[in-house]
C-alpha atoms as a PDB file:
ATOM      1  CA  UNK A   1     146.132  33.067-131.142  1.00  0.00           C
ATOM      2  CA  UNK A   2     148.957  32.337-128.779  1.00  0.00           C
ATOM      3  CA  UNK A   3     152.093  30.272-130.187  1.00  0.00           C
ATOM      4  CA  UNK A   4     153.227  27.007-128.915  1.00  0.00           C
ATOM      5  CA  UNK A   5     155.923  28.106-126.329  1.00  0.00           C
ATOM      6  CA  UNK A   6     152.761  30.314-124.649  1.00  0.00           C
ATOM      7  CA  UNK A   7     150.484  27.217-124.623  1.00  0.00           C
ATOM      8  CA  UNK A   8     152.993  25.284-122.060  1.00  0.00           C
ATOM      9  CA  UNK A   9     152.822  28.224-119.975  1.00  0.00           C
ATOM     10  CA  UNK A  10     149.417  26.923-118.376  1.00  0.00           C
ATOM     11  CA  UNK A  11     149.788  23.279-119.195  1.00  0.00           C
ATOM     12  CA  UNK A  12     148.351  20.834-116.488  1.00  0.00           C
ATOM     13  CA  UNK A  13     149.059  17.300-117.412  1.00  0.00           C
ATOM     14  CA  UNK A  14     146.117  15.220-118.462  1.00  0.00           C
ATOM     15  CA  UNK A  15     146.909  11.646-116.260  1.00  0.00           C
ATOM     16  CA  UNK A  16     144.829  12.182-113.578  1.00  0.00           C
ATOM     17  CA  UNK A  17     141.412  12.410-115.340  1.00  0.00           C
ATOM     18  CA  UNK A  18     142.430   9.487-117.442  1.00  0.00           C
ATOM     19  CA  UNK A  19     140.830   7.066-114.823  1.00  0.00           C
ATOM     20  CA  UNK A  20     137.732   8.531-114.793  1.00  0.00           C
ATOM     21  CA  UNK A  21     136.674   7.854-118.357  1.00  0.00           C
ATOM     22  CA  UNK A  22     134.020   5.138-117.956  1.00  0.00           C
ATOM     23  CA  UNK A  23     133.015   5.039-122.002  1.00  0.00           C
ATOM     24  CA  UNK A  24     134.679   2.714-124.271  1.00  0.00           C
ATOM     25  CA  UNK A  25     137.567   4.573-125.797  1.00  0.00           C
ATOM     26  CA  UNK A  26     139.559   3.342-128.516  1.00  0.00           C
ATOM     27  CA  UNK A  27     143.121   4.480-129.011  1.00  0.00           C
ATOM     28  CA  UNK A  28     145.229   4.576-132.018  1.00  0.00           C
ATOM     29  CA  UNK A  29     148.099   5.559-133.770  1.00  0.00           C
ATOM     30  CA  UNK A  30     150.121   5.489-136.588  1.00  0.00           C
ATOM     31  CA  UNK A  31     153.933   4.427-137.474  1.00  0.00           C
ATOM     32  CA  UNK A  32     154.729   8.006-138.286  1.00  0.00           C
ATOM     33  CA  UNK A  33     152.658   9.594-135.592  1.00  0.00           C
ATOM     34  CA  UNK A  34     155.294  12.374-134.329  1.00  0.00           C
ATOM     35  CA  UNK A  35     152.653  14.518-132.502  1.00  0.00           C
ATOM     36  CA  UNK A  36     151.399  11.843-130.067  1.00  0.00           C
ATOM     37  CA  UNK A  37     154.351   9.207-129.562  1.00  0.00           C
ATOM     38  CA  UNK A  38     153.774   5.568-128.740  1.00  0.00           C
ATOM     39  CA  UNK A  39     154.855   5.993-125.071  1.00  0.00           C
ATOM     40  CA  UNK A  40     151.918   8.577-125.309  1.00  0.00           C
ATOM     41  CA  UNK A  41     149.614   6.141-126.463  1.00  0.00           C
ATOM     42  CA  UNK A  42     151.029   3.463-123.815  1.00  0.00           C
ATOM     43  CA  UNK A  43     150.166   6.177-121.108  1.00  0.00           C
ATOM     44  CA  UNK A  44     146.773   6.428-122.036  1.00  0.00           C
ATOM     45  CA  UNK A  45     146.276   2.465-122.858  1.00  0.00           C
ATOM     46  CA  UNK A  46     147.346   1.817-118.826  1.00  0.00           C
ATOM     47  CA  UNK A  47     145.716   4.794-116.839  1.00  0.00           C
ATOM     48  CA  UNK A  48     142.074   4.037-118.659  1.00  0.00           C
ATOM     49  CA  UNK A  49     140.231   1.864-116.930  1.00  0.00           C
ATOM     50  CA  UNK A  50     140.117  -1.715-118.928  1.00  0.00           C
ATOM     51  CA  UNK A  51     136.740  -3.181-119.616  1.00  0.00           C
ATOM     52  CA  UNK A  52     137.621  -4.881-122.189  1.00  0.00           C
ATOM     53  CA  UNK A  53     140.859  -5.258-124.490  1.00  0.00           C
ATOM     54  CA  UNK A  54     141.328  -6.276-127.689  1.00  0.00           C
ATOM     55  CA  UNK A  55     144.326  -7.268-129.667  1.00  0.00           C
END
């Protein structure tokens, strides 16, 4: 199992497929979410296409 350093080594960022999700998605997170930030969450909430948003 590699570590976490070797898992960057082939990292390819995950924005550009974001637009073609055409299924509703739902994305959440918590206060103390350290793994996937709010400005993670933020990314995803503008590059999926919006069919419907509710707050």
């Amino acid at each position: 199992m590699p570590n976490l350093m070797e898992s960057f080594l082939d990292f390819k960022p995950l924005t550009p497929p974001l637009s073609s999700i055409t299924v509703p998605t739902m994305i959440l997170n918590g206060e103390f979410d350290f793994l996937t930030p709010r400005a993670l969450h933020e990314t995803l909430r503008v590059e999926i296409p919006v069919q419907r948003e509710v707050t």
